[in-house]
C-alpha atoms as a PDB file:
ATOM      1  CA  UNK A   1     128.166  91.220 106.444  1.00  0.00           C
ATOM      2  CA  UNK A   2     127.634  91.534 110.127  1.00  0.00           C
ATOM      3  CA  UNK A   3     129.442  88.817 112.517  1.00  0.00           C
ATOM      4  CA  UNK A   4     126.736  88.399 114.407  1.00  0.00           C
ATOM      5  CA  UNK A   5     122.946  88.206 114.378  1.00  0.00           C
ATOM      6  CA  UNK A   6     120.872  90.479 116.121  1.00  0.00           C
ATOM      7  CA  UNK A   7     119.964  90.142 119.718  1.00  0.00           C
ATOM      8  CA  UNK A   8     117.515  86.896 120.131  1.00  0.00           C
ATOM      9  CA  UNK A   9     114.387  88.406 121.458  1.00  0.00           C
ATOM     10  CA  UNK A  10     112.054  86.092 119.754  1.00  0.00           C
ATOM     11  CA  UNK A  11     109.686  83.316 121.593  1.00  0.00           C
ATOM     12  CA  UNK A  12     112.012  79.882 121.317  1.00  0.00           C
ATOM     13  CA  UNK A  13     111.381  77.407 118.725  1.00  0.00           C
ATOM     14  CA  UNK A  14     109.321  80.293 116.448  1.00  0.00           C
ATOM     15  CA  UNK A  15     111.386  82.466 114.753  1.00  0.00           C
ATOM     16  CA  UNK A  16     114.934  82.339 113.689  1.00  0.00           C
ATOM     17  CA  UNK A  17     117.484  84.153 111.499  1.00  0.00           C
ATOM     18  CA  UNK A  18     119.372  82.350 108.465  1.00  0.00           C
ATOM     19  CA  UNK A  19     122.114  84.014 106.002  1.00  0.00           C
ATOM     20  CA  UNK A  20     122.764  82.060 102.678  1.00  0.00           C
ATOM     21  CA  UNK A  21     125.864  82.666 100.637  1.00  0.00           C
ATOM     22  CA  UNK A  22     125.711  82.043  96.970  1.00  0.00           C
ATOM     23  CA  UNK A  23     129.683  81.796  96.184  1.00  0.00           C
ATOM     24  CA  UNK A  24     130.829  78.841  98.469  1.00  0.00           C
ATOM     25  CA  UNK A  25     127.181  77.670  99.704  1.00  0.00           C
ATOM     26  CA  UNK A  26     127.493  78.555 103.160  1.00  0.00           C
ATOM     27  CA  UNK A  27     124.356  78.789 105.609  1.00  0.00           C
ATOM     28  CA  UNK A  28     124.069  80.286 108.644  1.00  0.00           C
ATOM     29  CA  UNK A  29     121.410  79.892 111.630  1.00  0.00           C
ATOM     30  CA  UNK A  30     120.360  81.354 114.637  1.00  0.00           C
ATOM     31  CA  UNK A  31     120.051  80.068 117.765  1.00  0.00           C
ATOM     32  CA  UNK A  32     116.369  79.831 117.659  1.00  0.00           C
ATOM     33  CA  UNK A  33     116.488  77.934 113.427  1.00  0.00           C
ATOM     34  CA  UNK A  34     118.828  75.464 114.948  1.00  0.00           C
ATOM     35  CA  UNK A  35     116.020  74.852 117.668  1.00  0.00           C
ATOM     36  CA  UNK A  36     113.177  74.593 115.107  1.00  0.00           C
ATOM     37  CA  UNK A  37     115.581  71.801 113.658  1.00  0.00           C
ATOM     38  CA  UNK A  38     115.506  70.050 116.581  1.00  0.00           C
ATOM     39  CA  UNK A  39     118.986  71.170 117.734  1.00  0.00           C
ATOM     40  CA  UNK A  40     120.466  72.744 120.774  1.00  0.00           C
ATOM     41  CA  UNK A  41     120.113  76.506 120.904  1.00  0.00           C
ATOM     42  CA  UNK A  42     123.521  77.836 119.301  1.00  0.00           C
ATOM     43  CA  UNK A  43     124.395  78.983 116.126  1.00  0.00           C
ATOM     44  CA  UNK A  44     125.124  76.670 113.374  1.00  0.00           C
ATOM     45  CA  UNK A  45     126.739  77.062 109.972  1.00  0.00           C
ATOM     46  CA  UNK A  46     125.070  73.496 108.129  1.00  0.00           C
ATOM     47  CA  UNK A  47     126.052  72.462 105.142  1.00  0.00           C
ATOM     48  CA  UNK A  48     123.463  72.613 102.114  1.00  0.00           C
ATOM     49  CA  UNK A  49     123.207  68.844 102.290  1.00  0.00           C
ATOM     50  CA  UNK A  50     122.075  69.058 106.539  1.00  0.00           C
ATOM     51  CA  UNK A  51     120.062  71.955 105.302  1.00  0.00           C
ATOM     52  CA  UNK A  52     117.878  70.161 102.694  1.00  0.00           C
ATOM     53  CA  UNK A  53     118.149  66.778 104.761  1.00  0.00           C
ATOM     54  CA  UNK A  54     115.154  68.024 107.195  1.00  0.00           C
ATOM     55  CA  UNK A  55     112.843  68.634 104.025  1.00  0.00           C
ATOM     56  CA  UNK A  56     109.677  66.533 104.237  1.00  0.00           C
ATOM     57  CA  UNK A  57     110.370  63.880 101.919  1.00  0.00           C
ATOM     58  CA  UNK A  58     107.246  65.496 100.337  1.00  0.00           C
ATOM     59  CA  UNK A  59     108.413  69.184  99.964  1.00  0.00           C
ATOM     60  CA  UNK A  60     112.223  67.848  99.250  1.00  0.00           C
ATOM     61  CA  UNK A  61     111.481  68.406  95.349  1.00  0.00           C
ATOM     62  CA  UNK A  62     109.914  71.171  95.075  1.00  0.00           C
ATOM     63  CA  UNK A  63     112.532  72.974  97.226  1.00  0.00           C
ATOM     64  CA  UNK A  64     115.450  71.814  95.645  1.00  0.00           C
ATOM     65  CA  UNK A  65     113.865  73.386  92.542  1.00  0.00           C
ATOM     66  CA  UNK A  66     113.505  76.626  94.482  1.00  0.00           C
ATOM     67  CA  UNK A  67     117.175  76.469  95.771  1.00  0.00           C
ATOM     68  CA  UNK A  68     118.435  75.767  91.824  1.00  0.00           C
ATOM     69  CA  UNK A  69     115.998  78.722  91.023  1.00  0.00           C
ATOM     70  CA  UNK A  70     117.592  81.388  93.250  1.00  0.00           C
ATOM     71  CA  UNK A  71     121.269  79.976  92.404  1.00  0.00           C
ATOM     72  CA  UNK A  72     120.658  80.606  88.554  1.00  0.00           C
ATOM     73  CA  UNK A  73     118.417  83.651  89.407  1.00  0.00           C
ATOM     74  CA  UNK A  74     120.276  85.370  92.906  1.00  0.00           C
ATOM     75  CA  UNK A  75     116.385  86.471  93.732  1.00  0.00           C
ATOM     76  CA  UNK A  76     115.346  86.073  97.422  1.00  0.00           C
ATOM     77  CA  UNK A  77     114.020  82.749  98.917  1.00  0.00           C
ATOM     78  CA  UNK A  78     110.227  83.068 100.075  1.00  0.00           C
ATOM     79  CA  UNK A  79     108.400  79.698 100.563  1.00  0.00           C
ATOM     80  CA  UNK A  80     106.424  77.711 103.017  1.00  0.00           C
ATOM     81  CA  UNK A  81     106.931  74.019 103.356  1.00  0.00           C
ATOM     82  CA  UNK A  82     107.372  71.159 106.127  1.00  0.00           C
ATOM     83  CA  UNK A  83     110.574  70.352 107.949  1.00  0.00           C
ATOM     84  CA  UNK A  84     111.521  66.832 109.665  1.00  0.00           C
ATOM     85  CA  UNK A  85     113.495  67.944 112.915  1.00  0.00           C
ATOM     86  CA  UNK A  86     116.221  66.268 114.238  1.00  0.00           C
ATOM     87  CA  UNK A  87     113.698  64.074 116.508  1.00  0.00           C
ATOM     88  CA  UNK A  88     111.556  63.403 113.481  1.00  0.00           C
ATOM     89  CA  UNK A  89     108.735  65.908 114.877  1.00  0.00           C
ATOM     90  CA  UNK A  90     107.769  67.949 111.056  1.00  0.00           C
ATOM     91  CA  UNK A  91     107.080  71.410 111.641  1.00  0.00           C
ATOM     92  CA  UNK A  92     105.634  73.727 109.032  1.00  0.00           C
ATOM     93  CA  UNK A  93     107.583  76.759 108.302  1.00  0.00           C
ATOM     94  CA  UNK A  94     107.335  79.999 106.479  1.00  0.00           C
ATOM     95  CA  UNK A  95     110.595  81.212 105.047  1.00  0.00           C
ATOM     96  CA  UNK A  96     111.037  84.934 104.935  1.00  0.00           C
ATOM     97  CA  UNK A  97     114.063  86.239 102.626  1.00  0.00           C
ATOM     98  CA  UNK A  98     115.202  89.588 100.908  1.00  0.00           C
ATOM     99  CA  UNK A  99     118.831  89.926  98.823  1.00  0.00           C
ATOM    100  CA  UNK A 100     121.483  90.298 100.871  1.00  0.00           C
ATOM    101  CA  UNK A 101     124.063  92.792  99.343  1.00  0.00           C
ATOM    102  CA  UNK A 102     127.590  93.618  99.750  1.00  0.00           C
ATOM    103  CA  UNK A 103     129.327  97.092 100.418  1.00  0.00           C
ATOM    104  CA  UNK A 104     129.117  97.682  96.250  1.00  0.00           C
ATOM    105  CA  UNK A 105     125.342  96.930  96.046  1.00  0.00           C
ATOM    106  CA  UNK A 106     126.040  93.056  94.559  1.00  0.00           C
ATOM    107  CA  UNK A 107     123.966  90.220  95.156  1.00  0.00           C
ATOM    108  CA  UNK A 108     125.631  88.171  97.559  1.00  0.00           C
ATOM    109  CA  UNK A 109     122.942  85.893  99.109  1.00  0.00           C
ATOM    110  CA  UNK A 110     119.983  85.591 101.371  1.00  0.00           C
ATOM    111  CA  UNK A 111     119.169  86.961 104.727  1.00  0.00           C
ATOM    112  CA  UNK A 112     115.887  86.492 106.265  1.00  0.00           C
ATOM    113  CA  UNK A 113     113.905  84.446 108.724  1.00  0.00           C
ATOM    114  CA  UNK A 114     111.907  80.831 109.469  1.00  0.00           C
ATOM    115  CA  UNK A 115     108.505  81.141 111.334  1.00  0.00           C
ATOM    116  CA  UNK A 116     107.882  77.797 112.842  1.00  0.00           C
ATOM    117  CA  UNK A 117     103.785  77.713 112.087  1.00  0.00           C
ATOM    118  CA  UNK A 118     102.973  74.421 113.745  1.00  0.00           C
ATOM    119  CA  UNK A 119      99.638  73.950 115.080  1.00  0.00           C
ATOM    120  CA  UNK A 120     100.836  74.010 118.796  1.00  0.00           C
ATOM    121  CA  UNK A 121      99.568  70.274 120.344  1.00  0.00           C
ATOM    122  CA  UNK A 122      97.972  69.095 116.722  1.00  0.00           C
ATOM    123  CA  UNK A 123     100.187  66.322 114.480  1.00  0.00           C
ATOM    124  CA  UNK A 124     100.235  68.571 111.234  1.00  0.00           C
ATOM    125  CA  UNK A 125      98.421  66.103 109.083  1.00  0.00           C
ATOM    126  CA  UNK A 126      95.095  66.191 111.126  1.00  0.00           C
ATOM    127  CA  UNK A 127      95.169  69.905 111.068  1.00  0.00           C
ATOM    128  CA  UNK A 128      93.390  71.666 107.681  1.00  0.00           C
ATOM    129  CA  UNK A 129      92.425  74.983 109.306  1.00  0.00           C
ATOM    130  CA  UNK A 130      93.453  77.592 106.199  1.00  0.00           C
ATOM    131  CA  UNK A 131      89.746  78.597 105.506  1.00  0.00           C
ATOM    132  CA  UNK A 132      89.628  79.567 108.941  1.00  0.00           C
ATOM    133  CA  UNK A 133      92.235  81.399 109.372  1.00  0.00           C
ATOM    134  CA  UNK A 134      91.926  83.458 106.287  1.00  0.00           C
ATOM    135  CA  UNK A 135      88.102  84.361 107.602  1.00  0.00           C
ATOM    136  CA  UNK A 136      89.828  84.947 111.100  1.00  0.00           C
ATOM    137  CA  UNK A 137      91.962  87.645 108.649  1.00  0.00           C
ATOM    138  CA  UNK A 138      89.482  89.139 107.430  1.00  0.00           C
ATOM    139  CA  UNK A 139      87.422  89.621 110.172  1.00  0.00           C
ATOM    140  CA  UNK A 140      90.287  91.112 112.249  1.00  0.00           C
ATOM    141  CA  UNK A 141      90.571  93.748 109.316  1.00  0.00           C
ATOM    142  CA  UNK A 142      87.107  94.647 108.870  1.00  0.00           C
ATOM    143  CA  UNK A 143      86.532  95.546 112.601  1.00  0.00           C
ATOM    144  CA  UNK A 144      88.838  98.022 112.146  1.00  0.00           C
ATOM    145  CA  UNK A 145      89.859  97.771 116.174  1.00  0.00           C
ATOM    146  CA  UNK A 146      93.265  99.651 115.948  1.00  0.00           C
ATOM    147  CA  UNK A 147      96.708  99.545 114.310  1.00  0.00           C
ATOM    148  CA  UNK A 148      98.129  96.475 116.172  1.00  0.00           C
ATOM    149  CA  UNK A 149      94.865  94.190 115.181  1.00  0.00           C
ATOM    150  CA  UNK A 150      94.639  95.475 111.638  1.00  0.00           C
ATOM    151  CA  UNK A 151      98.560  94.736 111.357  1.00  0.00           C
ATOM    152  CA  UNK A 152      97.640  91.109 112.663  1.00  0.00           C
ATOM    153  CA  UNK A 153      94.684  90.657 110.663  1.00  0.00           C
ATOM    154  CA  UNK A 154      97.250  91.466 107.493  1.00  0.00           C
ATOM    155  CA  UNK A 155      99.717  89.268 108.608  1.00  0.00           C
ATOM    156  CA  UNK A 156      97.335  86.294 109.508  1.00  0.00           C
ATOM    157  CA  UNK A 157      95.970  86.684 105.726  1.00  0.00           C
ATOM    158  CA  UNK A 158      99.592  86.796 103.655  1.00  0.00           C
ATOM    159  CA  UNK A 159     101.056  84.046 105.860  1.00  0.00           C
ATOM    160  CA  UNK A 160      98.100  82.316 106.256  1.00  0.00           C
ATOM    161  CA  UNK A 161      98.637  81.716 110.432  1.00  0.00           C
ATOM    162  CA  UNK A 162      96.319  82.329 113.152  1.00  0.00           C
ATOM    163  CA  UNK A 163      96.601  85.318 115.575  1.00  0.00           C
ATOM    164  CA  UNK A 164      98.789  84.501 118.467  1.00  0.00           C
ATOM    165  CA  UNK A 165     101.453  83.387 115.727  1.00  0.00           C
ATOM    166  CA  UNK A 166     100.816  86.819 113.877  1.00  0.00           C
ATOM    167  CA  UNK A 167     101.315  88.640 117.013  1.00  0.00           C
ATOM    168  CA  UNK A 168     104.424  87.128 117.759  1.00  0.00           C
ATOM    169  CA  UNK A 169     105.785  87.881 114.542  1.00  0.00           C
ATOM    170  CA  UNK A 170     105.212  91.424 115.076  1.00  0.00           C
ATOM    171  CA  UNK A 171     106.277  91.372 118.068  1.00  0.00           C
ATOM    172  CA  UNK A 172     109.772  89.617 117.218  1.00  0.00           C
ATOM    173  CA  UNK A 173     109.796  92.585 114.401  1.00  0.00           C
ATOM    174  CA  UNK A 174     109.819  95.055 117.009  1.00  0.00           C
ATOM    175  CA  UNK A 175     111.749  93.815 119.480  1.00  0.00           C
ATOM    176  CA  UNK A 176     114.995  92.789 116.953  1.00  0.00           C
ATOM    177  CA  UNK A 177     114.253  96.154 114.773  1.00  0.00           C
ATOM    178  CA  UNK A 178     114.313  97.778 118.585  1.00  0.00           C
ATOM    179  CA  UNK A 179     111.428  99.824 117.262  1.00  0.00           C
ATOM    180  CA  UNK A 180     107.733 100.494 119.293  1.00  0.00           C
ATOM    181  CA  UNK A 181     105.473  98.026 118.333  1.00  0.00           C
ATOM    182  CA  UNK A 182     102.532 100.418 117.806  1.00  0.00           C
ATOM    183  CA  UNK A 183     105.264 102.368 115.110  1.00  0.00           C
ATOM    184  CA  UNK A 184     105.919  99.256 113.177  1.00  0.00           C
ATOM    185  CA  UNK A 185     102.671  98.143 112.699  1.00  0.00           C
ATOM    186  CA  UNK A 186     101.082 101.622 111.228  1.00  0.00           C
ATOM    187  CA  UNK A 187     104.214 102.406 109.583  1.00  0.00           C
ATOM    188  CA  UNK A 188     103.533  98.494 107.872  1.00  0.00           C
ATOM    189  CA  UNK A 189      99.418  99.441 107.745  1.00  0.00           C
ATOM    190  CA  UNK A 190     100.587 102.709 105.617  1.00  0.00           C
ATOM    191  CA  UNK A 191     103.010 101.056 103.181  1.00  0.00           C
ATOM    192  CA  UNK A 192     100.884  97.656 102.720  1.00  0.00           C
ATOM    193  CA  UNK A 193      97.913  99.676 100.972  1.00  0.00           C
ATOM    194  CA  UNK A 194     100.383 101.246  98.238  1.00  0.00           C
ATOM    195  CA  UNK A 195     101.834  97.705  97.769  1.00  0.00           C
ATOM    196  CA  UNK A 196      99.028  96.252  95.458  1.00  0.00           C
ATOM    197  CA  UNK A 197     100.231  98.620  92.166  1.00  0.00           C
ATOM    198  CA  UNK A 198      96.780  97.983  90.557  1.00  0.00           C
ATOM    199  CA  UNK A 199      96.792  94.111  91.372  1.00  0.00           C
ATOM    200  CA  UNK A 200      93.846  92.308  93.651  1.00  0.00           C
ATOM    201  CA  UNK A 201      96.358  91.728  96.132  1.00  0.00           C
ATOM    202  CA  UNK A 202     100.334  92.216  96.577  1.00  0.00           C
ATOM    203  CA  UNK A 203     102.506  89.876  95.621  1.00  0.00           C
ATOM    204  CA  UNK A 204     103.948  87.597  98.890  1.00  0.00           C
ATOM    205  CA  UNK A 205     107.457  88.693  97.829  1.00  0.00           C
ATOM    206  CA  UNK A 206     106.114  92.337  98.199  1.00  0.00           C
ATOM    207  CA  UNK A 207     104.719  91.754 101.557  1.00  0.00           C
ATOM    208  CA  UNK A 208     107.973  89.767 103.023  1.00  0.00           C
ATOM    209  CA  UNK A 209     110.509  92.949 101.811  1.00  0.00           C
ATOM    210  CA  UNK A 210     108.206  95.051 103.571  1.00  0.00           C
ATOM    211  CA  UNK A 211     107.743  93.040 106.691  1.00  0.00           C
ATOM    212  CA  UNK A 212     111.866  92.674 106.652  1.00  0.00           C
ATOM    213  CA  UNK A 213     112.022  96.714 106.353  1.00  0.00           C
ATOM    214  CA  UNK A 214     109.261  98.349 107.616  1.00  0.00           C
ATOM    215  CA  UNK A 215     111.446  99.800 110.677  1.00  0.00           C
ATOM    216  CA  UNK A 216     113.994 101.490 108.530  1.00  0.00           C
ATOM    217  CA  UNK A 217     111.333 104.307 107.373  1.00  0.00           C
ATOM    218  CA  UNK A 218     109.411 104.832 110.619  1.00  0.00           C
ATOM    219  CA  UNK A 219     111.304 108.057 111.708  1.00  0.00           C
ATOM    220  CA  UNK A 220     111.276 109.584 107.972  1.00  0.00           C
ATOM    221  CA  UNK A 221     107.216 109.030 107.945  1.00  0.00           C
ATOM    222  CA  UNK A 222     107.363 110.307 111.450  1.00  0.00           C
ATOM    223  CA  UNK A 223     109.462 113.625 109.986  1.00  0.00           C
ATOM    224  CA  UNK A 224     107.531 113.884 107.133  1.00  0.00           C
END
Protein backbone atom coordinates (compact mmCIF):
# COMPACT_ATOMS: atom_id res chain seq x y z
CA UNK A 1 0.00 0.00 0.00
CA UNK A 2 1.34 3.38 -0.84
CA UNK A 3 2.78 5.64 2.19
CA UNK A 4 1.28 8.40 1.10
CA UNK A 5 -1.85 9.78 -0.55
CA UNK A 6 -1.83 11.42 -3.68
CA UNK A 7 -1.09 15.05 -4.12
CA UNK A 8 -4.16 17.20 -2.50
CA UNK A 9 -5.48 19.07 -5.43
CA UNK A 10 -9.03 19.03 -4.38
CA UNK A 11 -11.21 22.30 -3.25
CA UNK A 12 -10.83 22.19 0.89
CA UNK A 13 -13.48 20.81 2.97
CA UNK A 14 -15.00 18.69 -0.35
CA UNK A 15 -13.23 15.84 -1.11
CA UNK A 16 -10.91 13.66 0.79
CA UNK A 17 -9.12 10.29 0.62
CA UNK A 18 -9.68 7.43 3.36
CA UNK A 19 -7.91 3.79 3.43
CA UNK A 20 -9.65 1.15 5.73
CA UNK A 21 -7.83 -1.94 6.86
CA UNK A 22 -9.84 -4.98 7.64
CA UNK A 23 -7.10 -7.02 9.83
CA UNK A 24 -6.33 -4.56 12.77
CA UNK A 25 -9.17 -1.83 11.94
CA UNK A 26 -7.03 0.89 11.02
CA UNK A 27 -8.36 4.12 9.10
CA UNK A 28 -6.65 6.50 7.40
CA UNK A 29 -7.61 10.22 6.21
CA UNK A 30 -6.53 12.86 4.18
CA UNK A 31 -5.89 16.12 4.88
CA UNK A 32 -8.99 17.40 3.33
CA UNK A 33 -11.53 14.12 5.41
CA UNK A 34 -9.96 15.34 8.56
CA UNK A 35 -11.24 18.94 7.52
CA UNK A 36 -14.77 17.74 6.60
CA UNK A 37 -14.59 16.38 10.31
CA UNK A 38 -14.04 19.50 11.56
CA UNK A 39 -10.29 18.98 12.15
CA UNK A 40 -7.13 20.72 11.22
CA UNK A 41 -5.86 19.90 7.76
CA UNK A 42 -3.31 16.88 8.37
CA UNK A 43 -3.57 13.42 8.05
CA UNK A 44 -5.13 11.36 10.66
CA UNK A 45 -5.19 7.64 11.38
CA UNK A 46 -8.77 7.60 13.85
CA UNK A 47 -9.72 4.88 15.48
CA UNK A 48 -13.09 3.06 14.37
CA UNK A 49 -14.71 4.37 17.52
CA UNK A 50 -13.64 8.50 16.43
CA UNK A 51 -14.66 7.30 13.04
CA UNK A 52 -18.29 6.26 13.78
CA UNK A 53 -18.49 8.95 16.69
CA UNK A 54 -19.31 11.84 13.96
CA UNK A 55 -22.34 9.66 12.59
CA UNK A 56 -25.62 11.57 12.88
CA UNK A 57 -27.15 10.00 15.73
CA UNK A 58 -29.72 9.25 12.96
CA UNK A 59 -27.49 7.46 10.33
CA UNK A 60 -25.28 5.85 13.38
CA UNK A 61 -27.39 2.48 12.87
CA UNK A 62 -27.67 2.01 9.73
CA UNK A 63 -23.90 2.49 9.22
CA UNK A 64 -22.72 0.37 11.77
CA UNK A 65 -24.75 -2.28 9.90
CA UNK A 66 -22.89 -1.33 6.73
CA UNK A 67 -19.43 -1.44 8.52
CA UNK A 68 -20.46 -5.21 10.08
CA UNK A 69 -21.60 -5.89 6.39
CA UNK A 70 -18.27 -5.23 4.64
CA UNK A 71 -16.25 -6.89 7.71
CA UNK A 72 -18.21 -10.28 7.19
CA UNK A 73 -18.42 -9.58 3.39
CA UNK A 74 -14.69 -7.61 2.48
CA UNK A 75 -17.00 -5.80 -0.42
CA UNK A 76 -16.35 -2.03 -0.88
CA UNK A 77 -18.07 0.71 1.26
CA UNK A 78 -20.47 3.00 -0.94
CA UNK A 79 -23.05 5.04 1.09
CA UNK A 80 -24.34 8.48 1.67
CA UNK A 81 -25.24 9.65 5.10
CA UNK A 82 -24.79 12.77 7.58
CA UNK A 83 -21.73 13.48 9.66
CA UNK A 84 -21.60 15.67 13.04
CA UNK A 85 -18.13 17.55 12.74
CA UNK A 86 -16.02 18.23 15.40
CA UNK A 87 -17.90 21.77 15.91
CA UNK A 88 -21.23 20.02 15.73
CA UNK A 89 -21.88 21.56 12.07
CA UNK A 90 -23.55 17.92 10.15
CA UNK A 91 -22.47 17.71 6.75
CA UNK A 92 -23.87 15.25 4.25
CA UNK A 93 -21.43 13.05 2.60
CA UNK A 94 -21.15 10.60 -0.19
CA UNK A 95 -18.69 7.82 0.43
CA UNK A 96 -16.91 6.52 -2.60
CA UNK A 97 -14.99 3.02 -2.09
CA UNK A 98 -13.52 0.13 -4.32
CA UNK A 99 -11.40 -3.11 -2.70
CA UNK A 100 -8.21 -2.33 -1.93
CA UNK A 101 -5.83 -5.31 -2.74
CA UNK A 102 -2.49 -6.44 -1.80
CA UNK A 103 0.58 -7.44 -4.06
CA UNK A 104 -1.21 -11.24 -4.32
CA UNK A 105 -4.63 -9.87 -5.46
CA UNK A 106 -6.27 -10.35 -1.61
CA UNK A 107 -8.80 -8.28 -0.18
CA UNK A 108 -7.20 -6.16 2.20
CA UNK A 109 -9.58 -3.18 2.77
CA UNK A 110 -11.06 -0.02 1.42
CA UNK A 111 -9.67 2.87 -0.45
CA UNK A 112 -11.81 5.54 -1.74
CA UNK A 113 -13.11 9.01 -1.12
CA UNK A 114 -15.82 11.41 1.02
CA UNK A 115 -17.60 14.19 -1.04
CA UNK A 116 -18.75 16.70 1.45
CA UNK A 117 -22.41 17.50 -0.37
CA UNK A 118 -23.63 20.20 1.97
CA UNK A 119 -25.90 22.71 0.67
CA UNK A 120 -23.26 25.58 0.87
CA UNK A 121 -25.07 28.46 3.40
CA UNK A 122 -28.43 26.13 3.97
CA UNK A 123 -28.75 24.13 7.64
CA UNK A 124 -29.27 20.58 5.98
CA UNK A 125 -32.66 20.01 7.45
CA UNK A 126 -34.38 22.99 5.60
CA UNK A 127 -32.88 21.86 2.40
CA UNK A 128 -35.11 18.98 0.30
CA UNK A 129 -33.85 19.83 -3.20
CA UNK A 130 -33.37 15.96 -4.72
CA UNK A 131 -36.26 16.38 -7.32
CA UNK A 132 -34.43 19.21 -8.51
CA UNK A 133 -31.42 18.15 -8.90
CA UNK A 134 -32.23 14.93 -10.59
CA UNK A 135 -34.35 17.21 -13.32
CA UNK A 136 -31.17 19.55 -13.30
CA UNK A 137 -29.48 15.84 -14.43
CA UNK A 138 -31.42 15.22 -16.82
CA UNK A 139 -31.66 18.26 -18.46
CA UNK A 140 -27.85 18.67 -18.56
CA UNK A 141 -27.88 15.21 -20.48
CA UNK A 142 -30.50 15.79 -22.89
CA UNK A 143 -28.94 19.06 -24.27
CA UNK A 144 -26.31 17.14 -25.28
CA UNK A 145 -23.80 20.44 -24.92
CA UNK A 146 -20.42 18.50 -24.91
CA UNK A 147 -18.43 15.84 -23.03
CA UNK A 148 -17.68 17.86 -19.82
CA UNK A 149 -21.65 18.78 -19.31
CA UNK A 150 -22.90 15.34 -20.24
CA UNK A 151 -20.17 13.91 -17.69
CA UNK A 152 -21.76 16.42 -15.07
CA UNK A 153 -25.21 15.82 -15.92
CA UNK A 154 -24.24 11.85 -15.13
CA UNK A 155 -22.64 12.59 -12.12
CA UNK A 156 -25.33 15.08 -10.74
CA UNK A 157 -27.95 12.08 -11.42
CA UNK A 158 -25.92 8.92 -9.60
CA UNK A 159 -24.86 11.14 -6.68
CA UNK A 160 -27.74 13.03 -6.62
CA UNK A 161 -25.69 16.73 -6.20
CA UNK A 162 -26.09 19.81 -8.08
CA UNK A 163 -23.60 21.02 -10.76
CA UNK A 164 -20.88 23.05 -9.24
CA UNK A 165 -20.41 19.98 -6.76
CA UNK A 166 -20.38 17.59 -9.90
CA UNK A 167 -17.86 19.69 -11.52
CA UNK A 168 -15.63 19.68 -8.78
CA UNK A 169 -15.67 16.11 -8.51
CA UNK A 170 -14.49 15.79 -11.92
CA UNK A 171 -12.32 18.10 -11.62
CA UNK A 172 -10.59 16.59 -8.34
CA UNK A 173 -10.65 13.24 -10.68
CA UNK A 174 -8.49 14.85 -13.05
CA UNK A 175 -6.33 16.72 -11.25
CA UNK A 176 -5.26 13.60 -8.58
CA UNK A 177 -5.49 10.98 -11.69
CA UNK A 178 -3.10 13.89 -13.41
CA UNK A 179 -5.19 13.16 -16.46
CA UNK A 180 -6.99 16.10 -18.99
CA UNK A 181 -10.21 16.74 -17.84
CA UNK A 182 -11.85 16.64 -21.29
CA UNK A 183 -10.09 12.72 -21.46
CA UNK A 184 -11.66 11.64 -18.26
CA UNK A 185 -14.92 12.68 -18.80
CA UNK A 186 -15.47 10.96 -22.48
CA UNK A 187 -13.38 8.16 -21.52
CA UNK A 188 -16.24 7.98 -18.29
CA UNK A 189 -19.22 9.06 -21.08
CA UNK A 190 -17.93 5.83 -23.19
CA UNK A 191 -17.73 3.26 -20.38
CA UNK A 192 -20.99 4.56 -18.39
CA UNK A 193 -23.35 3.49 -21.43
CA UNK A 194 -21.97 -0.27 -21.38
CA UNK A 195 -22.42 -0.20 -17.55
CA UNK A 196 -26.28 -0.85 -17.43
CA UNK A 197 -25.84 -4.88 -18.64
CA UNK A 198 -29.58 -4.91 -19.60
CA UNK A 199 -30.74 -3.09 -16.29
CA UNK A 200 -32.81 0.49 -16.32
CA UNK A 201 -29.91 1.97 -14.82
CA UNK A 202 -26.33 0.82 -13.38
CA UNK A 203 -25.94 -0.15 -10.21
CA UNK A 204 -24.24 2.90 -7.80
CA UNK A 205 -21.46 0.40 -6.99
CA UNK A 206 -20.92 0.18 -10.85
CA UNK A 207 -20.78 3.83 -11.29
CA UNK A 208 -18.30 4.54 -8.12
CA UNK A 209 -15.54 1.66 -9.58
CA UNK A 210 -15.77 3.45 -12.67
CA UNK A 211 -15.55 6.97 -11.40
CA UNK A 212 -12.41 5.57 -9.10
CA UNK A 213 -10.81 4.11 -12.53
CA UNK A 214 -11.81 5.75 -15.39
CA UNK A 215 -8.12 7.29 -15.87
CA UNK A 216 -6.36 4.00 -15.94
CA UNK A 217 -7.90 3.12 -19.58
CA UNK A 218 -7.78 6.55 -21.24
CA UNK A 219 -4.50 5.94 -23.24
CA UNK A 220 -5.58 2.19 -24.27
CA UNK A 221 -9.07 3.76 -25.73
CA UNK A 222 -6.88 6.47 -27.07
CA UNK A 223 -4.53 3.49 -28.84
CA UNK A 224 -7.25 1.56 -29.75
Amino acid sequence: MPDQFTPRNAPPLLVGQFRFVFADESWEWSAETAQIHGYPATEMRPSTALVMSHKHPADHAKIAATLAEIRRTHGPINTRHRIVDRQGRTHEIIVVGVQMRDELGNVVGNQGFFVDVSPTGHPLDQVDDAQRLITEAVAEIAEQRGVIEQCKGILMFVYRIDAERAFDLLRWRSQVTNTKLRGLAAQYLAEFTTLDGGKVMPTRLDCDRLLLTAHERIESQIAS
